[in-house]
N, C-alpha and C. Protein backbone atom coordinates (compact mmCIF):
# COMPACT_ATOMS: atom_id res chain seq x y z
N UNK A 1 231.87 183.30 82.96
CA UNK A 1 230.61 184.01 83.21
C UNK A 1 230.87 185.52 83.25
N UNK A 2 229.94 186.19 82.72
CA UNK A 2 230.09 187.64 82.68
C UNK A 2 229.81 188.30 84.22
N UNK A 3 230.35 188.93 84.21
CA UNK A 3 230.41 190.20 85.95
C UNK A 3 229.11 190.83 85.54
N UNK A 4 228.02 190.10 86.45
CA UNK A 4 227.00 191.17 86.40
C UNK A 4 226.87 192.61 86.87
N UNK A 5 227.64 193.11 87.58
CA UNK A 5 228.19 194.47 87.78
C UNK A 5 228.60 195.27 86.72
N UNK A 6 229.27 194.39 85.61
CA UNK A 6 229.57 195.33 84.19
C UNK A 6 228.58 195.77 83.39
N UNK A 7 226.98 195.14 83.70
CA UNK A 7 226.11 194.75 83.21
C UNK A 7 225.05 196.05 83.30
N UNK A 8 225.01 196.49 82.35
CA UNK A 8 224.02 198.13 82.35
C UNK A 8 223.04 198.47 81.42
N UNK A 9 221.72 197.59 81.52
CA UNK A 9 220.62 197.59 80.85
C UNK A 9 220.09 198.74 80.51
N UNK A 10 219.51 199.46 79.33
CA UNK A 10 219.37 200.66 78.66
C UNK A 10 217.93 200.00 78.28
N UNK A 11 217.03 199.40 79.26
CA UNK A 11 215.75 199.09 78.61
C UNK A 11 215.15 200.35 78.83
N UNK A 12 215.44 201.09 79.79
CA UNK A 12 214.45 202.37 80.14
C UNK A 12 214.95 203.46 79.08
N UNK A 13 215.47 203.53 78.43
CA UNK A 13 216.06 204.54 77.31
C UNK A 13 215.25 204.15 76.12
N UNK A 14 214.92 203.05 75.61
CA UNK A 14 214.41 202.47 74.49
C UNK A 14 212.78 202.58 74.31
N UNK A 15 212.80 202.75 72.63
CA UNK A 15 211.47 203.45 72.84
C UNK A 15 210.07 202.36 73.35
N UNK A 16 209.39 202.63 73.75
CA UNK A 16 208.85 201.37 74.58
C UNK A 16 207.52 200.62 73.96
N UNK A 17 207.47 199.60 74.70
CA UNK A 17 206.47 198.73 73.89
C UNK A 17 205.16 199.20 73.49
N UNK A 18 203.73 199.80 74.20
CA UNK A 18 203.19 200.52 73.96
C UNK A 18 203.16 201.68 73.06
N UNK A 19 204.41 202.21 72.67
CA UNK A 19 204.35 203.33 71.12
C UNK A 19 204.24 201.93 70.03
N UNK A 20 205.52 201.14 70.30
CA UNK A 20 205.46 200.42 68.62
C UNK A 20 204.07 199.56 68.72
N UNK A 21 203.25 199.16 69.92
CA UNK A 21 202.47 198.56 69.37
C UNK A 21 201.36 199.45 68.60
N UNK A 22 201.56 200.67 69.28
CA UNK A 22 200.82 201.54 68.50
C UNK A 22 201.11 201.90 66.92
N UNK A 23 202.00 201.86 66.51
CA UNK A 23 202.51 201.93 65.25
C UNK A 23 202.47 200.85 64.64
N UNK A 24 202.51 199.35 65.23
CA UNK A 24 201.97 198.56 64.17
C UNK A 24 200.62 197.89 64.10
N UNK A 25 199.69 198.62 65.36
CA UNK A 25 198.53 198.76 65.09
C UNK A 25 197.83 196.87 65.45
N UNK A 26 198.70 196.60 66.48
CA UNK A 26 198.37 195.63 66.99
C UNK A 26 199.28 195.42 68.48
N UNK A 27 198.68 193.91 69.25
CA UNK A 27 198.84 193.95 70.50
C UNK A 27 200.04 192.87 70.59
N UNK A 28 201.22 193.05 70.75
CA UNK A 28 202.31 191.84 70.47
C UNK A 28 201.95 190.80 71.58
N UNK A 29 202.42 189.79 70.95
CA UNK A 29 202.21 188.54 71.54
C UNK A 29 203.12 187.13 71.26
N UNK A 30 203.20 186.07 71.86
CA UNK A 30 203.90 184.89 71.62
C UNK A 30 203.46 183.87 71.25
N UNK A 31 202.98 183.29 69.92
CA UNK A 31 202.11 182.27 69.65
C UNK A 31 202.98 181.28 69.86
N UNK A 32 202.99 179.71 70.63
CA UNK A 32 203.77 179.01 70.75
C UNK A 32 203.74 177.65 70.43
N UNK A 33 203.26 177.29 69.18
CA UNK A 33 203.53 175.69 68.65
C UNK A 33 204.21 174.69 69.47
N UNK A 34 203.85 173.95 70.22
CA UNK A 34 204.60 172.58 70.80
C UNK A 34 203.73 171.39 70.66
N UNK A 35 204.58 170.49 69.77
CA UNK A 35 203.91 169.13 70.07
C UNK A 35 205.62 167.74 69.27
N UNK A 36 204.29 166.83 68.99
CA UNK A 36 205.91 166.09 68.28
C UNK A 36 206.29 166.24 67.17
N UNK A 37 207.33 165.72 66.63
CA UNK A 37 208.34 166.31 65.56
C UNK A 37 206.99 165.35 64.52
N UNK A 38 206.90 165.86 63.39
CA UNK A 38 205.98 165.38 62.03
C UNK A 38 204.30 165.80 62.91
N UNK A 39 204.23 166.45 63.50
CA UNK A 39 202.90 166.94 64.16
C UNK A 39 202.21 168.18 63.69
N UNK A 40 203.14 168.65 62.75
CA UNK A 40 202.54 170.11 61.60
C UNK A 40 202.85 171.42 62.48
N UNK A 41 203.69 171.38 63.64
CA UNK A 41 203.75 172.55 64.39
C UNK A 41 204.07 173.21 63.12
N UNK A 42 205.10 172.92 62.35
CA UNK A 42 206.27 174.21 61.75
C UNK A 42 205.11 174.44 60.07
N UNK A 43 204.28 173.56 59.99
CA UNK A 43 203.03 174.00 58.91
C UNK A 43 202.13 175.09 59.09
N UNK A 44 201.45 174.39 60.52
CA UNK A 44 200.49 175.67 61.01
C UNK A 44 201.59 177.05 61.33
N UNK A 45 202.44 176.64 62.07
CA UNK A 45 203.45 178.24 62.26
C UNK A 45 203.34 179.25 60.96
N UNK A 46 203.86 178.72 60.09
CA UNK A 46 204.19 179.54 58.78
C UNK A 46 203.00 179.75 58.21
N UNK A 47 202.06 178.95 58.01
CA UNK A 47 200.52 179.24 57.22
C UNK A 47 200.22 180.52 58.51
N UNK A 48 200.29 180.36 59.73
CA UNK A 48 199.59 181.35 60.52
C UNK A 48 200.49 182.57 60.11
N UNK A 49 201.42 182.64 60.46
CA UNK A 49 202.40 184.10 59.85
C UNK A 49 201.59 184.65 58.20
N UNK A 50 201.84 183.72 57.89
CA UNK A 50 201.49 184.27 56.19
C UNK A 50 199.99 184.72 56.48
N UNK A 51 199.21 184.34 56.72
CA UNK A 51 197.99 185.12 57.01
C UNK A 51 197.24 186.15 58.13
N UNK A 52 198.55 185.96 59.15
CA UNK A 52 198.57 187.58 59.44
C UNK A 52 199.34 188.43 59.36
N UNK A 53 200.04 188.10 58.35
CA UNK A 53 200.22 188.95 57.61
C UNK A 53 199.89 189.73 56.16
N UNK A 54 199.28 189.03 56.07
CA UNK A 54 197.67 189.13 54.81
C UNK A 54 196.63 190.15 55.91
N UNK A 55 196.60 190.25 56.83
CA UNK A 55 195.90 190.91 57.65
C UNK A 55 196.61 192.38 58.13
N UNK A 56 198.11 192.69 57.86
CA UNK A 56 198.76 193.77 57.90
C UNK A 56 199.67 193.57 59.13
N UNK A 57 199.22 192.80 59.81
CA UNK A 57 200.01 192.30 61.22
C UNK A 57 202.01 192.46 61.01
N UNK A 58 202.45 192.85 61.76
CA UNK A 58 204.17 192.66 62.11
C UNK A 58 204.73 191.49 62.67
N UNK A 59 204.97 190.44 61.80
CA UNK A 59 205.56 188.75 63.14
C UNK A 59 207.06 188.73 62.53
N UNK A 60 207.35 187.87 63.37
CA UNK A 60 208.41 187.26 63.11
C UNK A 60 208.16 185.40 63.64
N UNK A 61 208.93 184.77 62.98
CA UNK A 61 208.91 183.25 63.39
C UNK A 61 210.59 182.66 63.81
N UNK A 62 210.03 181.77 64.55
CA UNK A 62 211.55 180.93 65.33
C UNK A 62 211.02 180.05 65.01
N UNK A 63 211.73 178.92 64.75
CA UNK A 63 211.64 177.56 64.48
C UNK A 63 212.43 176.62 65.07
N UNK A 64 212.12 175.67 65.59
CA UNK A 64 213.76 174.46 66.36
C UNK A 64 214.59 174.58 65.15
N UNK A 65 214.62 174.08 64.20
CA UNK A 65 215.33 173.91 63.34
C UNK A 65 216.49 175.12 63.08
N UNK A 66 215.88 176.21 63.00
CA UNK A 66 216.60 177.09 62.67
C UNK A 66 217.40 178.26 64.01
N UNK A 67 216.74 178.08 64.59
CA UNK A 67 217.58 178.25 65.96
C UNK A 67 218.91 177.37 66.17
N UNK A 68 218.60 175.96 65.68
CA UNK A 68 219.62 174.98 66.62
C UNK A 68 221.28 175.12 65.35
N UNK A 69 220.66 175.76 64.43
CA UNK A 69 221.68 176.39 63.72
C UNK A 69 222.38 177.46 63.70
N UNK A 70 222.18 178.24 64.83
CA UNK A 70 222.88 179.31 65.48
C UNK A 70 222.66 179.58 66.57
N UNK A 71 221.98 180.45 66.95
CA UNK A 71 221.87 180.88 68.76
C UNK A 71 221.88 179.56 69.42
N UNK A 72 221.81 178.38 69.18
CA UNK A 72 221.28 177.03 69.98
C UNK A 72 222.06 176.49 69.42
N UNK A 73 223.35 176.44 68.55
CA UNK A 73 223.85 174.83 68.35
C UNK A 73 224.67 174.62 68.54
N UNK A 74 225.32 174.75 70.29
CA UNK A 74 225.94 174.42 71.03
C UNK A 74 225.01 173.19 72.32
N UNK A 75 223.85 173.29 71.91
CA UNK A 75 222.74 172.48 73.16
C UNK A 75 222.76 171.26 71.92
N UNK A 76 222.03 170.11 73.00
CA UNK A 76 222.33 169.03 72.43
C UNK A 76 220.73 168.57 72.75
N UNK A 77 220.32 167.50 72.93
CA UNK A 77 218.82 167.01 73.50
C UNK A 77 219.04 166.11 74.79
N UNK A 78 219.43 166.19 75.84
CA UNK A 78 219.51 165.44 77.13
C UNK A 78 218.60 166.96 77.71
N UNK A 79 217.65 166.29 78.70
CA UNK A 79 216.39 167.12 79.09
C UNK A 79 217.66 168.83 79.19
N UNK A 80 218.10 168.69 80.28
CA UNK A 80 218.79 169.79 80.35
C UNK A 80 219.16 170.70 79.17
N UNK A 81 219.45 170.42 78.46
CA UNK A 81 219.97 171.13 77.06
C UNK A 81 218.83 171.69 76.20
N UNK A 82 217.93 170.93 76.37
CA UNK A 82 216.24 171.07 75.70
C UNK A 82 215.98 172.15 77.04
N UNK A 83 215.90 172.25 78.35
CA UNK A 83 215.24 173.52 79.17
C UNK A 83 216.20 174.95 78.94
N UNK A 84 217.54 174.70 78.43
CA UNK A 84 218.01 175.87 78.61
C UNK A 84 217.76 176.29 76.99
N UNK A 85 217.76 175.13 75.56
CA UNK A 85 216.92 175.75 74.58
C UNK A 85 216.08 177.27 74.76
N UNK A 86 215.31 176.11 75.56
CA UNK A 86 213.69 176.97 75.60
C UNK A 86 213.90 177.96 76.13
N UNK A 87 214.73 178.37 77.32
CA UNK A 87 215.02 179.46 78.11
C UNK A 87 215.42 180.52 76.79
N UNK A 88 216.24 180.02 76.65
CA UNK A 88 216.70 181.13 75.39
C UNK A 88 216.29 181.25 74.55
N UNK A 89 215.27 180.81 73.87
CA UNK A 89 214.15 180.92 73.23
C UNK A 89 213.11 182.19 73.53
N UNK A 90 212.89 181.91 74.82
CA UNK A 90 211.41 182.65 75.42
C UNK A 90 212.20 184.02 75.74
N UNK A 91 213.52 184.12 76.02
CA UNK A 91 213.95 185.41 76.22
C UNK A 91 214.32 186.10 74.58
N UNK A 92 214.42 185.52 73.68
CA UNK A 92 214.82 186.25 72.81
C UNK A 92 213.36 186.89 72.26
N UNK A 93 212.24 185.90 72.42
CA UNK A 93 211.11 186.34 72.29
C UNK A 93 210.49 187.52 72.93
N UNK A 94 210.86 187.40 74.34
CA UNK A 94 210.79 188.35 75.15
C UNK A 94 210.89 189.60 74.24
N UNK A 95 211.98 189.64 73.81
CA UNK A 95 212.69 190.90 73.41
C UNK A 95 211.77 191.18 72.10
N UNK A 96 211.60 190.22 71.38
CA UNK A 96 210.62 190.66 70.36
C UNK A 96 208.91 191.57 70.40
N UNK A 97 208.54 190.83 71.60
CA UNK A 97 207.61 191.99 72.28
C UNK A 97 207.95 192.97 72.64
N UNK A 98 208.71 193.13 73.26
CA UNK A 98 209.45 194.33 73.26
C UNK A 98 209.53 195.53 72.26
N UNK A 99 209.92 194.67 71.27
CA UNK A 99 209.83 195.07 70.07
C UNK A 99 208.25 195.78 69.37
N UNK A 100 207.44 195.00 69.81
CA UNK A 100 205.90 195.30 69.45
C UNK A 100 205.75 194.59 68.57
N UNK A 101 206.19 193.02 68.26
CA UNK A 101 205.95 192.43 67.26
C UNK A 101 205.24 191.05 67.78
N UNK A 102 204.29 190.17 66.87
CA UNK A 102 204.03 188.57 67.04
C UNK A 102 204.77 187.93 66.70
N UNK A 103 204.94 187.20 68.08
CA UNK A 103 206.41 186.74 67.81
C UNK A 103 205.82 185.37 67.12
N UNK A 104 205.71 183.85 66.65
CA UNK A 104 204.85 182.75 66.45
C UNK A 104 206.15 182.07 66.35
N UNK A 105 206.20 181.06 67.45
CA UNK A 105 207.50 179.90 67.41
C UNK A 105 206.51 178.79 67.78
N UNK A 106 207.75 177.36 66.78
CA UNK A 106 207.75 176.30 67.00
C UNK A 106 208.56 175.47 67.20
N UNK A 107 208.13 174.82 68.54
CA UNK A 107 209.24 173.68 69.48
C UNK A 107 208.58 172.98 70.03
N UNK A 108 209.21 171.70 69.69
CA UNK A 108 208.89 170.20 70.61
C UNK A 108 208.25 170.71 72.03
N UNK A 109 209.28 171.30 72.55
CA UNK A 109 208.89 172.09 73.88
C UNK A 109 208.08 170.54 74.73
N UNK A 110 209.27 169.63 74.88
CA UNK A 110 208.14 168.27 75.45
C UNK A 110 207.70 168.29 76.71
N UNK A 111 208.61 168.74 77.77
CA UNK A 111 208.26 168.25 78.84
C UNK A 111 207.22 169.72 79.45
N UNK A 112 206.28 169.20 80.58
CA UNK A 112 205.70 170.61 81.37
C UNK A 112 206.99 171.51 82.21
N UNK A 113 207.56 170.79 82.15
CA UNK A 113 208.80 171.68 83.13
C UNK A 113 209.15 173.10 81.86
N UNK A 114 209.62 172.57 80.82
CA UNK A 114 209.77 173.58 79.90
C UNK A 114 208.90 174.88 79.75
N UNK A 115 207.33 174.32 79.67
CA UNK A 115 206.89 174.71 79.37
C UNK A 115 206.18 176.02 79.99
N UNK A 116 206.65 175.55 81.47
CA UNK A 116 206.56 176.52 82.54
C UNK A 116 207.69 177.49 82.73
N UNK A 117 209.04 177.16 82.30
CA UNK A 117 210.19 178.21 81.52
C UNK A 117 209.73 178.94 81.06
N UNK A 118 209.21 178.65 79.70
CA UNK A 118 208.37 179.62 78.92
C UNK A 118 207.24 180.44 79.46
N UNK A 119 206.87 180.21 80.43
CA UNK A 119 205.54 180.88 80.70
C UNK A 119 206.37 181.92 82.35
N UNK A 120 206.83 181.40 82.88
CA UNK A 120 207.52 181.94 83.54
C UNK A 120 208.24 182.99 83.16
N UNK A 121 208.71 183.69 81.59
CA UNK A 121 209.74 184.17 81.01
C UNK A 121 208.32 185.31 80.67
N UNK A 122 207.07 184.44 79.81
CA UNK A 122 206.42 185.27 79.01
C UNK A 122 205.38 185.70 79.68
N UNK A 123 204.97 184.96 80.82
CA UNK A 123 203.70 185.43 81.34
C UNK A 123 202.86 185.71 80.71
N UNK A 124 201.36 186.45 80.86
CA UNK A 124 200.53 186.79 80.01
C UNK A 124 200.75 186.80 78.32
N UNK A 125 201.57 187.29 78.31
CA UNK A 125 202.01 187.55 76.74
C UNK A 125 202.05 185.88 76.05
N UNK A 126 202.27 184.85 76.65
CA UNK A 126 202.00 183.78 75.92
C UNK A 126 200.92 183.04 75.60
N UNK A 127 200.80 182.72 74.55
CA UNK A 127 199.50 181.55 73.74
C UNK A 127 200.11 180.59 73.16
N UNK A 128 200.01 179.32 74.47
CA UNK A 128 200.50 178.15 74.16
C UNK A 128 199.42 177.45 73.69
N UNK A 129 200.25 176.79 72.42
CA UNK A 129 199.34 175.86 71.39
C UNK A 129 199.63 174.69 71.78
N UNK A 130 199.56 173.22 71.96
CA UNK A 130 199.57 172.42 71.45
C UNK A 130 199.09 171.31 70.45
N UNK A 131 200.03 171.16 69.31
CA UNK A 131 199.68 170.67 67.85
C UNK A 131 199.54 168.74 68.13
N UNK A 132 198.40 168.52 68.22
CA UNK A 132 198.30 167.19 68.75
C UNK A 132 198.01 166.30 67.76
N UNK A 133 199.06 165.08 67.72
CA UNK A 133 199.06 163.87 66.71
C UNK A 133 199.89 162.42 67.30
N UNK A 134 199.32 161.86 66.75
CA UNK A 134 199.23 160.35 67.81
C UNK A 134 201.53 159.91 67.37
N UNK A 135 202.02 159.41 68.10
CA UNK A 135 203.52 159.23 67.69
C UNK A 135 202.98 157.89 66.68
N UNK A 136 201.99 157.40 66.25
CA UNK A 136 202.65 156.88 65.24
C UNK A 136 202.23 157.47 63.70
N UNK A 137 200.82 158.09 64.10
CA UNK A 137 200.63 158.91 62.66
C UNK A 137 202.31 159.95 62.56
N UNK A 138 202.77 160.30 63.39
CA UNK A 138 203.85 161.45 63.29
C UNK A 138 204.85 160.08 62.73
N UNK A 139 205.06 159.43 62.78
CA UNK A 139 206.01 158.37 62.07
C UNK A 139 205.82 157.82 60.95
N UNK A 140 204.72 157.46 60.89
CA UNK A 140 204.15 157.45 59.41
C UNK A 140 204.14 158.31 58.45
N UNK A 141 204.04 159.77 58.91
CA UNK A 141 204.23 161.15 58.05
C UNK A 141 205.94 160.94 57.74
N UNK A 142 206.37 160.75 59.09
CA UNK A 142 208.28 161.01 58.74
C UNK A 142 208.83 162.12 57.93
N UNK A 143 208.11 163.17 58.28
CA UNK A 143 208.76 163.87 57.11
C UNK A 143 210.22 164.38 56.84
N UNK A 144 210.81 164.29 58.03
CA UNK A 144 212.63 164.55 58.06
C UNK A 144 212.95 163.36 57.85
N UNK A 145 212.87 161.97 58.04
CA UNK A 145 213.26 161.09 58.26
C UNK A 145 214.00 160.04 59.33
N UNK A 146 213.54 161.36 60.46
CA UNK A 146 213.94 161.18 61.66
C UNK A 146 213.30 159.91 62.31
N UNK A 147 212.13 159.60 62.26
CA UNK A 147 211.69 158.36 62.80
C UNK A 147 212.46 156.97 63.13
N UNK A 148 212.74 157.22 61.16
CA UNK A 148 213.89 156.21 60.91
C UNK A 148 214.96 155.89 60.95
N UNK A 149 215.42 156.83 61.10
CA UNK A 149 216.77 157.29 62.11
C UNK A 149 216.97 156.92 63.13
N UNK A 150 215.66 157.25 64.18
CA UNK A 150 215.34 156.50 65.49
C UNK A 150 215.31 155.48 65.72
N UNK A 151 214.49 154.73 64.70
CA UNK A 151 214.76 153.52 64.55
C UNK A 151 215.82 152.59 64.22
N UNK A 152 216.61 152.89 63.62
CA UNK A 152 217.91 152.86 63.65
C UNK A 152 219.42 152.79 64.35
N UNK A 153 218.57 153.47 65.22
CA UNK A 153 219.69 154.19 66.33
C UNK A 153 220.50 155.19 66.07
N UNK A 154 220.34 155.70 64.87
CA UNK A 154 220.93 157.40 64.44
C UNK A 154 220.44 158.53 65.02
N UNK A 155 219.58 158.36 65.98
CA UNK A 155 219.15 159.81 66.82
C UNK A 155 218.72 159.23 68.20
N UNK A 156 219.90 159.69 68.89
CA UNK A 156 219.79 159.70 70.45
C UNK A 156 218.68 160.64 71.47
N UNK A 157 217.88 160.03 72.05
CA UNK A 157 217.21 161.20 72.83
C UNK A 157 215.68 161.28 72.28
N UNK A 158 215.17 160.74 71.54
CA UNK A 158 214.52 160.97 70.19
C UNK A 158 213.06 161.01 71.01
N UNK A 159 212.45 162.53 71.38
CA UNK A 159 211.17 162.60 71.82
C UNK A 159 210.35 161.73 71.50
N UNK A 160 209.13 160.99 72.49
CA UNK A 160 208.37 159.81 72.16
C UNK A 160 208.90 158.61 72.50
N UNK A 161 210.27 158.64 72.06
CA UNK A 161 210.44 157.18 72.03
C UNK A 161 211.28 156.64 73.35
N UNK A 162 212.40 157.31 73.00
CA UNK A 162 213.56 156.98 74.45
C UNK A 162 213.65 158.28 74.79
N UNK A 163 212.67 159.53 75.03
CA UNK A 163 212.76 160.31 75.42
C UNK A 163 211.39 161.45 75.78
N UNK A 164 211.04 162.05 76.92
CA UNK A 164 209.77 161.83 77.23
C UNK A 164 208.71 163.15 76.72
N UNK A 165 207.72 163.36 76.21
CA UNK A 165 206.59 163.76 76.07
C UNK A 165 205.35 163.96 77.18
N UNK A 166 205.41 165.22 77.80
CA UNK A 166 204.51 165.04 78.84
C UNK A 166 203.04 165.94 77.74
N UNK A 167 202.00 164.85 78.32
CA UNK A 167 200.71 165.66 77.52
C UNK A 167 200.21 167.05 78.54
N UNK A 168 199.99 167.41 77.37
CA UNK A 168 199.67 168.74 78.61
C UNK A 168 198.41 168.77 78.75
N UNK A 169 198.85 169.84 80.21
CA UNK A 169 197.35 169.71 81.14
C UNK A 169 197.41 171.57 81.03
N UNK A 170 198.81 172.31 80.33
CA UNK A 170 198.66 173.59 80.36
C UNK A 170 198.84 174.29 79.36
N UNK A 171 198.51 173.43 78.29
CA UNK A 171 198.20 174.59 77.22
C UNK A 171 196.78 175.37 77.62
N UNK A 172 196.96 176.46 76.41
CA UNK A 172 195.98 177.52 76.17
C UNK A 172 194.79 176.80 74.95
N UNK A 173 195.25 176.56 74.29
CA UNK A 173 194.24 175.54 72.76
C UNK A 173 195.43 174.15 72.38
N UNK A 174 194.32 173.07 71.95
CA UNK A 174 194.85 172.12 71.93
C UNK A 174 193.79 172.03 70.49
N UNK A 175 194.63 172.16 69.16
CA UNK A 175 194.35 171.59 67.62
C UNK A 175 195.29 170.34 67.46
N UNK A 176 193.58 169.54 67.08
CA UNK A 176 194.65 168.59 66.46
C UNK A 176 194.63 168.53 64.97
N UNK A 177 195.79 167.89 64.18
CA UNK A 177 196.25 167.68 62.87
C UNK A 177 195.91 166.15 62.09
N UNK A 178 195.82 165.50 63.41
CA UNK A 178 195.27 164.02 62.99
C UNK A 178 194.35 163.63 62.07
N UNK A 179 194.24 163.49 60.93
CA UNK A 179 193.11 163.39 59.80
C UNK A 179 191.95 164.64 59.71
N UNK A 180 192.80 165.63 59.74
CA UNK A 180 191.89 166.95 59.81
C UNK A 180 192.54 168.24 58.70
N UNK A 181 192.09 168.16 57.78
CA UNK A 181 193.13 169.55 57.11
C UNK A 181 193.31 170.28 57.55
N UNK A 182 194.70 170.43 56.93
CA UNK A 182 195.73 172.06 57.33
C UNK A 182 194.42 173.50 57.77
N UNK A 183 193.43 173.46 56.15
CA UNK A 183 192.98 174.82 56.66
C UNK A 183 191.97 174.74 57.60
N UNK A 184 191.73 173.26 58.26
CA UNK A 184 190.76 173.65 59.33
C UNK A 184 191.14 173.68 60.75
N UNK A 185 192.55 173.48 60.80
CA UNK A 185 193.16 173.85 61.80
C UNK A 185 193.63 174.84 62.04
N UNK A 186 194.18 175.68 60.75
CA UNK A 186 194.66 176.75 60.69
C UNK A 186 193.55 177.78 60.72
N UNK A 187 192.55 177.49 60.39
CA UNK A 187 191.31 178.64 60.90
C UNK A 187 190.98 178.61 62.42
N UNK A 188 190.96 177.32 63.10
CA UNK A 188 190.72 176.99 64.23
C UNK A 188 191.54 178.16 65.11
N UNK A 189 192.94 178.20 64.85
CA UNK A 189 193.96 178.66 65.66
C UNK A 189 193.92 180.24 65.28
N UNK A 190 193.73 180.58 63.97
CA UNK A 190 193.22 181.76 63.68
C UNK A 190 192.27 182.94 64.60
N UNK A 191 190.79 181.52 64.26
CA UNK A 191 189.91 182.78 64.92
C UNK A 191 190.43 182.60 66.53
N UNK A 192 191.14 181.84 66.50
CA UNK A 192 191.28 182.15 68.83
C UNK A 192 191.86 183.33 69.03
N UNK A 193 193.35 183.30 68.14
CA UNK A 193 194.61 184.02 68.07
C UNK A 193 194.38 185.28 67.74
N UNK A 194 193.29 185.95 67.17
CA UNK A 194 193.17 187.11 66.74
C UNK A 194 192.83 187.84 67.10
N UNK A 195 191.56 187.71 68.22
CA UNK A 195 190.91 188.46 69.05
C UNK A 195 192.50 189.35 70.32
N UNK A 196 192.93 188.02 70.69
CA UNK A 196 194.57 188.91 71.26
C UNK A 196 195.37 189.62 70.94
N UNK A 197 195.35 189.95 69.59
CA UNK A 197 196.43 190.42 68.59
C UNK A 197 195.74 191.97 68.47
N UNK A 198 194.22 191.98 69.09
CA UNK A 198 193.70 193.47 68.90
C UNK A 198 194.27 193.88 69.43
N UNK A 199 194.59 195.76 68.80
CA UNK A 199 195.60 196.55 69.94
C UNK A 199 194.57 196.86 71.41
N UNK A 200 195.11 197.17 72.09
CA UNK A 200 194.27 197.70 73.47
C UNK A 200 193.67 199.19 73.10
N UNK A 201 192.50 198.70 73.59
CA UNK A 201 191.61 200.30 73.44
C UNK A 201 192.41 201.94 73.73
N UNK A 202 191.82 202.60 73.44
CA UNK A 202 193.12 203.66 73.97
C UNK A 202 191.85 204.41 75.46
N UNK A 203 192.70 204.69 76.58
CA UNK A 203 192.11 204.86 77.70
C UNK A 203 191.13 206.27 77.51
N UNK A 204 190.54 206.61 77.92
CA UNK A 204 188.89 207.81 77.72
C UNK A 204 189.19 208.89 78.88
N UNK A 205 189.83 209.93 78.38
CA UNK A 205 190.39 211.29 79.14
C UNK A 205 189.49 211.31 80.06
N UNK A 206 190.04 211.60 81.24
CA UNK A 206 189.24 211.93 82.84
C UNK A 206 188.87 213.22 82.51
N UNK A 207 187.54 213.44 83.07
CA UNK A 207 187.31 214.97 83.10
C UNK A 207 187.08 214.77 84.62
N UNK A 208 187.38 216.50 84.70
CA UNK A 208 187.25 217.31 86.41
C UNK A 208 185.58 218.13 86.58
């Protein structure tokens, strides 16, 4: 473990969140996809990026997938390994506001315990989604092939099945994907998401 005494944060030196959001002419934020694996989180994620950024917007995207291939793929899926994921997830995000950017990630993010990690980390700044689809339409889609895997016994831990899914009672919007097209979900999540993304008014000089 590192000596937090060696430890000498230079956040107050750095230029701060309020200029860059001003420069990219929007209000940063954390859009946060969670539901089950074949549930279209990582569809709607990327369709939403691509169209705000058709709108001029600054994002960036995280994905499970592509996290667990570097910063994360030392964690494994036993609950524990999935909360400290997310931890490190919501802080790297952190930093992306910071940045003055939309940040838009997608993760299983199953249990409420997690999910309160995340919100605990992001506070206000987060807009938790959940992408809602029944576990067997998401098996029927299969689109990694993970189901069957599960079925199988080639994937240990396997959310839904031998591993738990709490429905939430704390998301922010709940779209579902269940026999509903992409673009009418993706407008759904659109018009919510956008009104937040306005920059903040600029404050009206005091007179004496």
């Amino acid at each position: 473990m590192t000596n937090s005494s060696n430890i000498h944060p230079i956040f107050d030196r750095v230029a701060g969140r309020a200029e860059k959001e001003a420069r990219f002419g929007q209000r940063a934020r954390v859009v946060w996809f969670f539901g089950l694996s074949g549930s279209g989180k990582s569809t709607l994620a990327n369709a939403l990026e691509r169209k705000l950024m058709d709108d001029g917007r600054a994002t960036c995207l995280l994905d499970g997938d592509n996290v667990r291939t570097g910063l994360n793929r030392n964690l494994g899926f036993t609950d524990e390994d999935r909360a400290e994921n997310i931890r490190r997830i919501a802080e790297v995000s952190r930093l992306f506001i910071d940045a003055g950017l939309i940040c838009i990630n997608s993760f299983i993010t199953p249990l409420e315990e997690h999910r309160q990690i995340a919100r605990s980390i992001l506070g206000e700044n987060l807009l938790l989604i959940h992408v809602r689809c029944s576990f067997e339409t998401c098996a029927a889609r299969d689109v990694k092939g993970l189901y069957r895997k599960a079925r199988d016994g080639g994937v240990a831990n396997f959310t839904g099945r031998d591993s738990g899914f709490d429905e939430p009672g704390d998301a922010d919007l709940t779209v579902s994907t269940e026999g509903v097209p992409l673009e009418t979900s993706l407008q759904r999540v659109y018009e919510w998401v956008r009104p937040a993304l306005e920059p903040a008014a600029p404050s009206s000089p005091t007179t004496t």
